[in-house]
Protein backbone atom coordinates (compact mmCIF):
# COMPACT_ATOMS: atom_id res chain seq x y z
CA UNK A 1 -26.65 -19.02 12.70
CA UNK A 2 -28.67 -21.22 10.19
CA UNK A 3 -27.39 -23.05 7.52
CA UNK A 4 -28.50 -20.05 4.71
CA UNK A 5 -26.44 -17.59 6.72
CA UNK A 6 -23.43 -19.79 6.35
CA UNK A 7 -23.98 -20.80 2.99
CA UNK A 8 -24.03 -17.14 1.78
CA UNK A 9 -21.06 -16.69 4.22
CA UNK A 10 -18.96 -19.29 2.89
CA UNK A 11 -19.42 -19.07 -0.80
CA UNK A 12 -21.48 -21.23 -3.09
CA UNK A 13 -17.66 -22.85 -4.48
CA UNK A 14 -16.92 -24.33 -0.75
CA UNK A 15 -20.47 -24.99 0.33
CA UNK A 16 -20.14 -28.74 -0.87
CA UNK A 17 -17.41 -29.20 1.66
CA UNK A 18 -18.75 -27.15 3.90
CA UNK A 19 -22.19 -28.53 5.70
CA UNK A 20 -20.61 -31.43 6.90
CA UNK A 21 -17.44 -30.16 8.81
CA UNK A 22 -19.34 -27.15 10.27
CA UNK A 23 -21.89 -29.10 11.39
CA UNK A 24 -19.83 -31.61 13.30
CA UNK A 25 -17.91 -28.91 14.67
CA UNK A 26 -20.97 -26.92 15.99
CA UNK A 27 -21.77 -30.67 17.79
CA UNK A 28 -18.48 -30.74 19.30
CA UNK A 29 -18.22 -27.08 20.51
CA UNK A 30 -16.33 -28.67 23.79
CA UNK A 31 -13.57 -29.98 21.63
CA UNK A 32 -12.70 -27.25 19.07
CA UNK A 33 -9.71 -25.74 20.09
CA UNK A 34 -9.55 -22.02 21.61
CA UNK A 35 -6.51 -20.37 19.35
CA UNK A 36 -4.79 -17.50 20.79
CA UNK A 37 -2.77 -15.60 18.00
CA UNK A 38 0.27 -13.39 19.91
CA UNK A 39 1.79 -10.60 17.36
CA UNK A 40 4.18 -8.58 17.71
CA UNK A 41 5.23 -5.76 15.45
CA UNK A 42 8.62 -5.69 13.80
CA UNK A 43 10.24 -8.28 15.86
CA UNK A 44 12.54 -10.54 13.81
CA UNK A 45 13.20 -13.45 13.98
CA UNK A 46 17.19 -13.46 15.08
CA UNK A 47 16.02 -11.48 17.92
CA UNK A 48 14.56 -14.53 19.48
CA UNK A 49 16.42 -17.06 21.17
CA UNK A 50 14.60 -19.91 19.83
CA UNK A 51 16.16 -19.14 16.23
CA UNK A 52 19.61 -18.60 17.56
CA UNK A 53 19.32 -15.11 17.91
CA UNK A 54 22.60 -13.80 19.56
CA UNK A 55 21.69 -10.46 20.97
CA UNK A 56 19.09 -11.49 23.38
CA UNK A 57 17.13 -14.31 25.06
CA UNK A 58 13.12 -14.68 24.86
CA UNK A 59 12.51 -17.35 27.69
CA UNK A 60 8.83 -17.59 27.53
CA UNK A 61 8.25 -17.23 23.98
CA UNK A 62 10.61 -20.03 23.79
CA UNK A 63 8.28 -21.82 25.59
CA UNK A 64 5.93 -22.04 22.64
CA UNK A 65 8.79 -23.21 20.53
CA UNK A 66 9.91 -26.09 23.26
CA UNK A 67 6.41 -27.19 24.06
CA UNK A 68 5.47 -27.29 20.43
CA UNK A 69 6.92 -26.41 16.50
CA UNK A 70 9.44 -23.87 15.23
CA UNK A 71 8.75 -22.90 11.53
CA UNK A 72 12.23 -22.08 10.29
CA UNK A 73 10.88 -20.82 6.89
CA UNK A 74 7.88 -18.85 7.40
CA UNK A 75 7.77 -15.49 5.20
CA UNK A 76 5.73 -12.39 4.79
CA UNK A 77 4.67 -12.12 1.17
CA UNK A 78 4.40 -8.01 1.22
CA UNK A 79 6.72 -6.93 4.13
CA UNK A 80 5.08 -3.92 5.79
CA UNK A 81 2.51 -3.61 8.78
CA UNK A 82 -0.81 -3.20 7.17
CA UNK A 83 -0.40 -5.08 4.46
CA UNK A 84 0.74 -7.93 6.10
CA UNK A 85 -2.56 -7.61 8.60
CA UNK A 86 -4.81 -7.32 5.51
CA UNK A 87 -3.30 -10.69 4.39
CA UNK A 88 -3.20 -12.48 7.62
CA UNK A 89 -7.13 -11.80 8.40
CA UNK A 90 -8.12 -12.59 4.79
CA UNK A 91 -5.91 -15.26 3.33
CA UNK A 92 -5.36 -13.44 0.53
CA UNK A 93 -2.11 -10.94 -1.11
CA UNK A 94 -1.93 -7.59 -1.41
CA UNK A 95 -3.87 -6.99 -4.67
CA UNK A 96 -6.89 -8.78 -3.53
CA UNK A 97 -7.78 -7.95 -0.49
CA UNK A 98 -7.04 -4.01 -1.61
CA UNK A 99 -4.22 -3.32 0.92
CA UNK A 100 -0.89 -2.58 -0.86
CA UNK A 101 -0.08 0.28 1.10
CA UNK A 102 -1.22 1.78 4.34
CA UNK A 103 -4.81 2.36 3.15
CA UNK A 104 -7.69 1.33 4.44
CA UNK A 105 -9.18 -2.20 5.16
CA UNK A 106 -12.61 -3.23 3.50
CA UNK A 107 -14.02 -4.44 6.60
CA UNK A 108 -16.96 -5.54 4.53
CA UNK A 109 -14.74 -8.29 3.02
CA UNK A 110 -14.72 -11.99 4.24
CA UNK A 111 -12.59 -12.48 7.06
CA UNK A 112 -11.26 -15.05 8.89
CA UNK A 113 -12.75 -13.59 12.27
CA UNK A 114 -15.84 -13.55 10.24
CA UNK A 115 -16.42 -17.19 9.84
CA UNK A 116 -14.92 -18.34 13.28
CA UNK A 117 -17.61 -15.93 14.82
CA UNK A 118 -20.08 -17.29 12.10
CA UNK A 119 -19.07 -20.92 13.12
CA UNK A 120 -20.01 -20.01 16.99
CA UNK A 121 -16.26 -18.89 18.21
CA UNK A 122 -16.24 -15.84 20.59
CA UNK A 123 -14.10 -13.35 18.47
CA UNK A 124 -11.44 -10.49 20.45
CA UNK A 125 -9.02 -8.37 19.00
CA UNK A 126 -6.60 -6.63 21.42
CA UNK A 127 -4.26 -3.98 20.71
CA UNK A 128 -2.37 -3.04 17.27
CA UNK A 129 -5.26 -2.74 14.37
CA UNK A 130 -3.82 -0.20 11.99
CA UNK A 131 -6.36 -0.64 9.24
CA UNK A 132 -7.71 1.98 9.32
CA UNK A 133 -11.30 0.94 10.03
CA UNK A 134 -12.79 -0.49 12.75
CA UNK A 135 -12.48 -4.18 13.56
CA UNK A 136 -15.60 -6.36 12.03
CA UNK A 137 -16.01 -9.62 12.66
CA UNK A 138 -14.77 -9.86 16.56
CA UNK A 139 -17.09 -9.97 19.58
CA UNK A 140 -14.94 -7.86 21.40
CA UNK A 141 -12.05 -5.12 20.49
CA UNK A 142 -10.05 -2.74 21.99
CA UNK A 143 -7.66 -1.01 19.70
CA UNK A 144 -4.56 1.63 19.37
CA UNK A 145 -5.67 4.59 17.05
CA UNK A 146 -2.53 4.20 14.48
CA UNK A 147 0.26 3.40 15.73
CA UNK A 148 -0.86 4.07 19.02
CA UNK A 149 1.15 5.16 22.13
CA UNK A 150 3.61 3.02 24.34
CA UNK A 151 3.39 4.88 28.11
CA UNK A 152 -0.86 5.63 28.49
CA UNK A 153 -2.28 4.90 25.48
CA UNK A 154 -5.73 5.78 24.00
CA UNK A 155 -7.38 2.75 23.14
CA UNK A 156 -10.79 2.80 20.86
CA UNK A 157 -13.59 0.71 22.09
CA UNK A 158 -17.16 0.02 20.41
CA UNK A 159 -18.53 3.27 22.66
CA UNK A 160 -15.47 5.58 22.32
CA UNK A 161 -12.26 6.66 23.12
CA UNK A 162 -9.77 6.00 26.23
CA UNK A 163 -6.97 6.85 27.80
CA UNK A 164 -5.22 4.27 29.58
CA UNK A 165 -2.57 4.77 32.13
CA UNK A 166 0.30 2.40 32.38
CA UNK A 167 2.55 0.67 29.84
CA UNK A 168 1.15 -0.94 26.65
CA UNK A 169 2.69 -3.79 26.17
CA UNK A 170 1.29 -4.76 29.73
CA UNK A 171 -2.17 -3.51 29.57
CA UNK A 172 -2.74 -5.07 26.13
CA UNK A 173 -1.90 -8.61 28.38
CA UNK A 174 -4.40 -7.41 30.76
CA UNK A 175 -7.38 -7.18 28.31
CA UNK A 176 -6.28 -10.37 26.91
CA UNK A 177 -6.47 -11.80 29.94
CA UNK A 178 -9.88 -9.94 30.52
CA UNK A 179 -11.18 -10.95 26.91
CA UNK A 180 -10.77 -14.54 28.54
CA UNK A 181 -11.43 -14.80 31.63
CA UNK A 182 -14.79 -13.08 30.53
CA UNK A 183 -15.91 -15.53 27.98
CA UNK A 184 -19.04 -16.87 27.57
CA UNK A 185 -19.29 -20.36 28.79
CA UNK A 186 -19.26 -23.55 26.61
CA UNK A 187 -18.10 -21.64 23.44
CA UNK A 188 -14.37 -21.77 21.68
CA UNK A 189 -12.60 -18.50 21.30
CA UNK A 190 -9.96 -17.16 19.05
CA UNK A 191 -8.05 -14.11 20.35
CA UNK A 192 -5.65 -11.74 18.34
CA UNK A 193 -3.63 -10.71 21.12
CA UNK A 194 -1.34 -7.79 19.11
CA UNK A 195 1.24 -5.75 20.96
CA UNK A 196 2.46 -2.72 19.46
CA UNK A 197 6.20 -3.74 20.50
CA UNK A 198 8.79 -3.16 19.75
CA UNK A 199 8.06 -0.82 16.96
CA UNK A 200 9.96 2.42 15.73
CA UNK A 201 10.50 4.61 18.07
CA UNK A 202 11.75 1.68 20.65
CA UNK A 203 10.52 3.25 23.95
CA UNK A 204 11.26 0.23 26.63
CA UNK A 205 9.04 0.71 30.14
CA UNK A 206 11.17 1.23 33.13
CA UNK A 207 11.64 -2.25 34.80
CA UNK A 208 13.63 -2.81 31.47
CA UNK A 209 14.76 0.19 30.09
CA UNK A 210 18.89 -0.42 31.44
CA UNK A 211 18.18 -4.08 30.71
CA UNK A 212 20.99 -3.68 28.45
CA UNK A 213 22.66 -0.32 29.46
CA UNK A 214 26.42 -2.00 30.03
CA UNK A 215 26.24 -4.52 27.21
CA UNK A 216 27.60 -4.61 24.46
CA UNK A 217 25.27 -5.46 21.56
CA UNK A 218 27.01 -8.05 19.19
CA UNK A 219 27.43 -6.59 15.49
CA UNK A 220 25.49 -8.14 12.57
CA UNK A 221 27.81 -9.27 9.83
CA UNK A 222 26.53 -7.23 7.30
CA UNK A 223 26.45 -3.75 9.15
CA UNK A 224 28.79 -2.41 6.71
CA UNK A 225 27.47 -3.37 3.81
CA UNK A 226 28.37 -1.27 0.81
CA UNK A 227 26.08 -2.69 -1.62
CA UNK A 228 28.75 -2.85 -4.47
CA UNK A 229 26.83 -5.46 -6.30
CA UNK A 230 22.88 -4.39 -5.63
CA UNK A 231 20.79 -2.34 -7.89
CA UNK A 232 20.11 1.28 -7.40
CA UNK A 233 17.38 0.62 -4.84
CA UNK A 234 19.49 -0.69 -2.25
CA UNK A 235 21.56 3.09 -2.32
CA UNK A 236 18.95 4.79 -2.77
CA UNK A 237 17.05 3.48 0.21
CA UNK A 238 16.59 6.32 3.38
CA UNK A 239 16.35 4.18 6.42
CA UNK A 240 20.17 3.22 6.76
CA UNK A 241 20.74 3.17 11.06
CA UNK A 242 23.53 6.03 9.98
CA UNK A 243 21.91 8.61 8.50
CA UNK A 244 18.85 8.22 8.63
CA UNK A 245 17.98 7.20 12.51
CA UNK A 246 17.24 10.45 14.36
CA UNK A 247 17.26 12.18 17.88
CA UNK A 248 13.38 11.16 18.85
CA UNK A 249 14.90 7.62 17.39
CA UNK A 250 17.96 7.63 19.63
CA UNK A 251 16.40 9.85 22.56
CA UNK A 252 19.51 11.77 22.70
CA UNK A 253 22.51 13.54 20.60
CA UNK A 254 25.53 11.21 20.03
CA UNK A 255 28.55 12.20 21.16
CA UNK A 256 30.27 15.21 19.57
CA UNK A 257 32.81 14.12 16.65
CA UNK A 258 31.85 10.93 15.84
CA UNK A 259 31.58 10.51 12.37
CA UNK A 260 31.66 7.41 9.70
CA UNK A 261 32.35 3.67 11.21
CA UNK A 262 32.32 5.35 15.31
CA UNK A 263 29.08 6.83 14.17
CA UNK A 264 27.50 3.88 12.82
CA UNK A 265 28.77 1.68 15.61
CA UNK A 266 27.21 4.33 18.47
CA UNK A 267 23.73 4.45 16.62
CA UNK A 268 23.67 0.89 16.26
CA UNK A 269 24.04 0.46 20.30
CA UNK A 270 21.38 3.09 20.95
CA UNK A 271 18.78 1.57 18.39
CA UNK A 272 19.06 -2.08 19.48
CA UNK A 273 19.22 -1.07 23.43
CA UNK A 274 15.96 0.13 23.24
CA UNK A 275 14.52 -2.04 20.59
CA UNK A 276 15.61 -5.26 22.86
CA UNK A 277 14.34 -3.99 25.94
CA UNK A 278 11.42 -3.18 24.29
CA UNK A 279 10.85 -7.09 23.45
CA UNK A 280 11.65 -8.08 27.06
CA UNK A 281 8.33 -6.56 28.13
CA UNK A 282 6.84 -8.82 25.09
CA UNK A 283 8.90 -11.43 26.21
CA UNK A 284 7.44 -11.32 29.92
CA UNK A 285 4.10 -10.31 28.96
CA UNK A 286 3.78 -13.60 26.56
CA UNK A 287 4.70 -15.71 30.10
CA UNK A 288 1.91 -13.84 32.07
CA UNK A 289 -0.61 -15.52 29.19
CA UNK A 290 1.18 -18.61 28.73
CA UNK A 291 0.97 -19.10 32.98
CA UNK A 292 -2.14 -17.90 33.19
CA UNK A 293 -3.76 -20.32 30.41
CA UNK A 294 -1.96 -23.15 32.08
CA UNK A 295 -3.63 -22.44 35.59
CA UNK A 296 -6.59 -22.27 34.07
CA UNK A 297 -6.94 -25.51 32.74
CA UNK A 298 -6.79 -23.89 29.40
CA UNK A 299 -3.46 -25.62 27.90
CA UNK A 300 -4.50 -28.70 26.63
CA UNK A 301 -7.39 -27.46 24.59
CA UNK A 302 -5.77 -24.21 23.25
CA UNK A 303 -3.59 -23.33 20.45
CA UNK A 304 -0.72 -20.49 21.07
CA UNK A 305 1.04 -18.68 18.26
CA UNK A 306 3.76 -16.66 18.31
CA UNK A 307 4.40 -14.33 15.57
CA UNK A 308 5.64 -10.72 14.34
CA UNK A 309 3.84 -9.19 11.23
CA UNK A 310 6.45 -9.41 9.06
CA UNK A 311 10.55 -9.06 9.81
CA UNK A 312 12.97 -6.30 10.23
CA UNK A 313 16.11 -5.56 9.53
CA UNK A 314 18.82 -5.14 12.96
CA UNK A 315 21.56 -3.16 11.49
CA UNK A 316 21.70 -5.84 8.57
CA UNK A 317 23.09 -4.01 5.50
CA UNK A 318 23.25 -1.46 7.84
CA UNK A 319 19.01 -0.95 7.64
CA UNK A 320 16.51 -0.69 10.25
CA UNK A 321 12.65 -0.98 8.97
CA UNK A 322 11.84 -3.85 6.78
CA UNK A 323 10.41 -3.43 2.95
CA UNK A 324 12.82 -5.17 0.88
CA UNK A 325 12.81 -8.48 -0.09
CA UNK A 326 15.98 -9.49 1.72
CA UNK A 327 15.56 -12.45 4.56
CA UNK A 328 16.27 -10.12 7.90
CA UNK A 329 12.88 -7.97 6.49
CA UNK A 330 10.57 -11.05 5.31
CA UNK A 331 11.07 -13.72 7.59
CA UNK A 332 9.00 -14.28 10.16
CA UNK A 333 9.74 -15.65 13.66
CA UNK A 334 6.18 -18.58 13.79
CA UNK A 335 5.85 -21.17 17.21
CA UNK A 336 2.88 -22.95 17.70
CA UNK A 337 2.23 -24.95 21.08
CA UNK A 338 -0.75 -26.73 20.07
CA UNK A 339 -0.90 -30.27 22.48
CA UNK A 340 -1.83 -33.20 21.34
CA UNK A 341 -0.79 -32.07 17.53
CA UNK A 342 2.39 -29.84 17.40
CA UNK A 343 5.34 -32.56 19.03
CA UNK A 344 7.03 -30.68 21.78
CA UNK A 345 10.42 -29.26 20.40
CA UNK A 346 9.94 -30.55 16.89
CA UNK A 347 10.96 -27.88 14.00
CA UNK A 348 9.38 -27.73 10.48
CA UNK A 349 11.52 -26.57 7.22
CA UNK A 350 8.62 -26.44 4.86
CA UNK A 351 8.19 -22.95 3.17
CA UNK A 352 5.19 -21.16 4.80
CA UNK A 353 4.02 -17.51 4.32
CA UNK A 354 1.54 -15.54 5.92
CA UNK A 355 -1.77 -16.07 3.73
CA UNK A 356 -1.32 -19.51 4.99
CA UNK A 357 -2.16 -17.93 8.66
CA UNK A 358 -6.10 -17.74 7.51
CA UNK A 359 -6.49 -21.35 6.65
CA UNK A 360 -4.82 -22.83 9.28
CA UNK A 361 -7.15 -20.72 12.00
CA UNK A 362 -10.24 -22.30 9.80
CA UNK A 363 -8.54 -25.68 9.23
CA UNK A 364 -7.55 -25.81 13.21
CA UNK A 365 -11.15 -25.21 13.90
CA UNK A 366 -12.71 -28.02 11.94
CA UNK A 367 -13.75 -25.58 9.04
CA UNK A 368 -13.40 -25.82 5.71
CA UNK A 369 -10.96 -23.44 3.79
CA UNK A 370 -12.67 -21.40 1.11
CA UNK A 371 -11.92 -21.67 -2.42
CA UNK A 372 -10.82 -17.89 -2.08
CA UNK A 373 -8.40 -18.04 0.03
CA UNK A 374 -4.89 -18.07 -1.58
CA UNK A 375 -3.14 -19.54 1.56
CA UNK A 376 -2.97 -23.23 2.89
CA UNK A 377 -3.58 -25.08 5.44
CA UNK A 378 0.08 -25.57 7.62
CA UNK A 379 -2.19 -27.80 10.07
CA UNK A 380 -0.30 -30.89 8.42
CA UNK A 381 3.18 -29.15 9.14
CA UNK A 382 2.03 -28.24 12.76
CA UNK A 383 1.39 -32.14 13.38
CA UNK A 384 4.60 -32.87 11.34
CA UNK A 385 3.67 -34.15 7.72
CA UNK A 386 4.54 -32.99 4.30
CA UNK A 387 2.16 -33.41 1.84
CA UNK A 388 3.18 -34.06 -1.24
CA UNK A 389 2.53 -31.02 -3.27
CA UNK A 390 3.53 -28.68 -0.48
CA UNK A 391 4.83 -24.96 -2.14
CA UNK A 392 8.90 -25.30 -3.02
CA UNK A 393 8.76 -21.10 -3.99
CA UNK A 394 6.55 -18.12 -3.39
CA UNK A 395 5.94 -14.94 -4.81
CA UNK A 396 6.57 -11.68 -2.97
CA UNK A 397 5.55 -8.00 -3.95
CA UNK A 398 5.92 -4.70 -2.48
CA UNK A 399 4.08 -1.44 -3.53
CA UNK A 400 5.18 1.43 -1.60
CA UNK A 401 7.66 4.02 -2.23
CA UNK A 402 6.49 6.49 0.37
CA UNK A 403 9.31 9.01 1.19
CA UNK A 404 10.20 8.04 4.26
CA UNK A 405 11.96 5.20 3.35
CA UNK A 406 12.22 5.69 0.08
CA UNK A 407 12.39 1.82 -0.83
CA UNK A 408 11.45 1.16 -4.41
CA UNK A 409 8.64 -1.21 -5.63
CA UNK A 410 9.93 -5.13 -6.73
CA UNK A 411 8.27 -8.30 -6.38
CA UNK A 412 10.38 -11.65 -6.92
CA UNK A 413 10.28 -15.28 -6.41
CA UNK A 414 11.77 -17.15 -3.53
CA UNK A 415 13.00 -20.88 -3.86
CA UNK A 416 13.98 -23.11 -0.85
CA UNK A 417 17.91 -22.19 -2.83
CA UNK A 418 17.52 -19.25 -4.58
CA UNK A 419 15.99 -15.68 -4.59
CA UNK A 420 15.17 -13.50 -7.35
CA UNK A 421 13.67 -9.91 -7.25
CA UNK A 422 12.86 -7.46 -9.83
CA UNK A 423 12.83 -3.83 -9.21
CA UNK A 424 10.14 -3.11 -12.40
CA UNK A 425 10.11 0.41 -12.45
CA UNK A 426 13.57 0.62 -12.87
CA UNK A 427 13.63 -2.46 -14.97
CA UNK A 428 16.79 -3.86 -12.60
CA UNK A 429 17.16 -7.16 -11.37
CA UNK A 430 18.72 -8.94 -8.34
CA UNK A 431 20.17 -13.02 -7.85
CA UNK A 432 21.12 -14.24 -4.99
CA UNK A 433 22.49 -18.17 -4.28
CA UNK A 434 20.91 -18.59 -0.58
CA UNK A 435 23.31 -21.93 -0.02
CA UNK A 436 26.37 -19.90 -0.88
CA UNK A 437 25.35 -16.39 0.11
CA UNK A 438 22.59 -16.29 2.83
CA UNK A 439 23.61 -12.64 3.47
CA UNK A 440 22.63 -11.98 0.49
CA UNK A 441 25.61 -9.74 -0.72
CA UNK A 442 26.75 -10.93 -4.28
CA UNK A 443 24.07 -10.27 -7.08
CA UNK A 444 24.12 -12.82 -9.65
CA UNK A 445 22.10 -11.41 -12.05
CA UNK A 446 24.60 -10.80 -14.50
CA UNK A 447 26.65 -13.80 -13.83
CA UNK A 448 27.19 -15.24 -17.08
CA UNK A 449 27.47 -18.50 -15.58
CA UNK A 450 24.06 -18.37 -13.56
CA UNK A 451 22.03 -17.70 -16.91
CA UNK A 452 20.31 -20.91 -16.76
CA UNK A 453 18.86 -20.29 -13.18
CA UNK A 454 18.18 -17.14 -13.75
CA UNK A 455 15.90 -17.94 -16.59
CA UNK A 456 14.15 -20.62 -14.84
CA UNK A 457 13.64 -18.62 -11.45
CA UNK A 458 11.76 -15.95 -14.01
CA UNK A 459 10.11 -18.96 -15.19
CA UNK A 460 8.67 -19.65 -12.03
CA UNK A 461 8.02 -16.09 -10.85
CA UNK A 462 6.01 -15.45 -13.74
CA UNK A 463 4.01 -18.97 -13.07
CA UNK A 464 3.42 -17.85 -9.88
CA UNK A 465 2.70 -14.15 -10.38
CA UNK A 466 -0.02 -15.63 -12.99
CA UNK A 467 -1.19 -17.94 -10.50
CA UNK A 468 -2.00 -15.43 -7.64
CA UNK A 469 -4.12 -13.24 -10.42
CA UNK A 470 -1.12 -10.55 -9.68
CA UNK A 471 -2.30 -8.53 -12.75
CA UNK A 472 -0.15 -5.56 -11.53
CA UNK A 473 -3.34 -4.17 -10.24
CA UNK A 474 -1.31 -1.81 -7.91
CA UNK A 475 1.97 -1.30 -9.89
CA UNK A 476 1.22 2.72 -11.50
CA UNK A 477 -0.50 3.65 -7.88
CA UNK A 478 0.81 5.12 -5.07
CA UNK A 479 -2.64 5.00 -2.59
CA UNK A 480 -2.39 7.93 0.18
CA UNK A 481 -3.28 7.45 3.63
CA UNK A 482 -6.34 7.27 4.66
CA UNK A 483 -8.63 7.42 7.51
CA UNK A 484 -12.72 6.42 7.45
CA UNK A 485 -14.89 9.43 6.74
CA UNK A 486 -18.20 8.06 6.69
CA UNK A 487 -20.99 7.22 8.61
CA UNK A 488 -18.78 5.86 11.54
CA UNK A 489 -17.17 8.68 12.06
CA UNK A 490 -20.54 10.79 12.63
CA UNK A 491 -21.76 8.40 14.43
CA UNK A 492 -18.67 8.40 16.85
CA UNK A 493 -18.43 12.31 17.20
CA UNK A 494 -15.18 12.64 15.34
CA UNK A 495 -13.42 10.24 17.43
CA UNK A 496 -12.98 7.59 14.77
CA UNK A 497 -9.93 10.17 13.21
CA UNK A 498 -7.88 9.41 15.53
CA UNK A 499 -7.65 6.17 13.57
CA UNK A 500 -4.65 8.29 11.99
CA UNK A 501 -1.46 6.61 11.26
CA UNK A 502 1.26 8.45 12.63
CA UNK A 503 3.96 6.58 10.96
């Protein structure tokens, strides 16, 4: 690529910055670091041993944590799949890079993929895409159509459509493993490595599916929540495990005359049986790449990351799915084994949130960030600094009030003490004391007492929401799904439809 290609790439605002890092790191190809970017989808954090979880154990992506950093407070800024995807490849929220909902992607659009590939990185994306266009910016990809299948998947290549027998989850490792051991020679790669696991409906693969058939799955405190002090939202909201988890859910009929509490408790079981075993498979799958990159020789030059797209909620408030602004649905598990920079077993507190994800990729790679890009750099938190004016808040928004979960639209602002979200539509607000409360179950909104707090958490939302550009560009829209109908899909002989999102 010549230097006018990368100029127009970059953006005339970063080009000053720009000549002289790329140009050291095209020098110095044999010393940029390969990243390797794992994701899950809807795995939360406190169902990973590394963060305490109590349910289950995650041995090898625990390794990441104990060879390198644990970010305790790392948070998705619009908690739902494609969204959070959008955000993570551009740098950017919801309202400008045009994903709010679960339309499509504007591949056209800078990308982070874009100017590692641009910068001489051999690009692959593997696996979960749900965009809704094809991939751009990636020397290879293989992806699901939607949500895509767990037992013999299609996959969507360049030149078509696939089925592939076997189980997901594995065969998504196997083209990872492929997409490397295929490189070219004497260039750095970045690989988005994202399983589909363990998302809704939670079918395991059979060397795990009685992983957890005679346990007994620990209760989360807040399972019977009765949201006495919440807004309307929190009522109103149809993806409670009780009523609203069904048979092709639970893959059977509970037992005749349950009802209330017995219900709750057998549905609870049954949804976080299969939801664990499900992230077993991830769990194993994420040793096959660590072992395989430390044979290899690949470990000391490469960076791993372990991450989910956003949270989700495991019978918390009595919830599955994710949405709200609550912790269980926006926190995200993040480990980084990066060698030489990340101290082994070392754990960072700082606030980080997913826009960040963009920079760091760039930063990591000896790149500079562009102006555009709303996220920072958490390369300084990876090696274990704190610079000064590192983020003490963020601002969170969510868009869609699609049916099926029926969760109403709120943004809010999110302080290393206190949360505050306002359901706007509704004009109803929530305040929660994250010292005193962390399971967020007493509303202090109308706390006489809390009224100074309350007025400077607005202060700060507002700051923020100013700050971002939020100009409430989605707030009156409800975008429907959406699948490419142009060119491609003539091109492709109709097979590009199947890019459909079965939700």
């Amino acid at each position: 690529m010549n230097r006018r290609d990368f100029i127009r790439l970059l953006g005339v605002g970063a080009v000053s910055v720009a000549m002289p890092s790329f140009l050291a790191a095209q020098s110095k190809d044999s010393k940029r670091p390969n990243i390797v970017y794992i994701m899950s989808d809807d795995h939360a954090a406190h169902a990973v041993s590394a963060y305490g979880s109590k349910i289950n154990q995650t041995p090898n992506i625990d390794r990441i944590a104990e060879d390198g950093i644990r970010f305790n407070h790392c948070y998705a800024v619009n908690s739902i799949c494609t969204p959070s995807r959008a955000t993570i490849l551009t740098g950017k929220y919801s309202h400008l890079n045009g994903v709010a909902f679960f339309n499509r992607f504007d591949g056209s659009q800078p990308t982070v993929a874009k100017y590692l590939q641009a910068a001489g990185y051999y690009t692959g994306m593997i696996g979960k895409w749900h965009l809704g266009t094809e991939p751009t910016g990636f020397d290879k990809w293989a992806i699901l159509p939607g949500q895509g299948k767990y037992h013999d998947p299609d996959f969507m290549k360049p030149d078509g459509l696939s089925v592939i027998k076997g189980y997901v989850t594995d065969i998504i490792t196997d083209m990872s493993l492929d997409f490397i051991k295929n490189r070219p020679q004497g260039k750095p790669f970045f690989l988005m490595c994202h399983h589909k696991a363990p998302h809704r409906n939670w079918q395991p693969d059979e060397e795990h599916k009685k992983m957890f058939e005679n346990r007994e799955i620990p209760e989360p405190a807040t399972l019977y929540d009765d949201y006495s002090t919440r807004t309307d939202a929190a009522r109103e909201a149809t993806m409670t495990i009780k009523n609203d988890l069904n048979k092709n859910d639970l893959k059977m009929d509970p037992p005749t005359g349950l009802e209330g509490k017995a219900l709750l408790k057998w549905k609870y079981q049954r949804y976080m049986k299969d939801y664990l075993a499900c992230i077993a498979s991830v769990d194993d799958n994420v040793g096959r790449l660590l072992d395989f990159l430390d044979k290899a020789g690949l470990r000391e030059n490469t960076i791993v990351i372990y991450t989910s797209d956003q949270g989700f909620f495991l019978g918390d408030h009595g919830w599955y799915d994710k949405r709200f602004m609550y912790e269980e649905s926006i926190k995200m598990p993040f480990l980084v084994r990066w060698p030489g920079a990340a101290k082994p077993g070392s754990v960072q507190d700082g606030l980080a949130i997913n826009p960040d994800f963009a920079p760091t990729f760039m930063d990591a790679a000896g790149l500079p960030v562009p102006v555009d890009m709303q996220g920072k750099s958490l390369v300084p938190l990876i090696k274990g600094d704190m610079p000064e004016n590192w983020r003490t808040s963020f601002h969170y928004r969510y868009y869609d009030e699609s049916e099926e979960h029926h969760v109403r639209s709120h943004y809010g602002v999110r302080t290393k003490t206190h949360k505050l979200i306002y359901f706007w539509k509704q004009n109803q607000w929530e305040m929660y004391d994250l010292v005193t409360d962390p399971g967020e179950l007493r509303n202090l909104y109308d706390d006489p007492r809390q009224g100074k707090i309350v007025e400077q958490l607005k202060a700060e939302m507002y700051r923020l929401k100013k700050e971002l550009k939020d100009d409430d560009q989605f707030a009156d829209r409800q975008i429907p799904y959406e699948v490419d109908s142009g060119s491609a899909r003539k091109a492709r002989s109709g097979w590009i439809n199947r890019l459909s999102w079965n939700l």
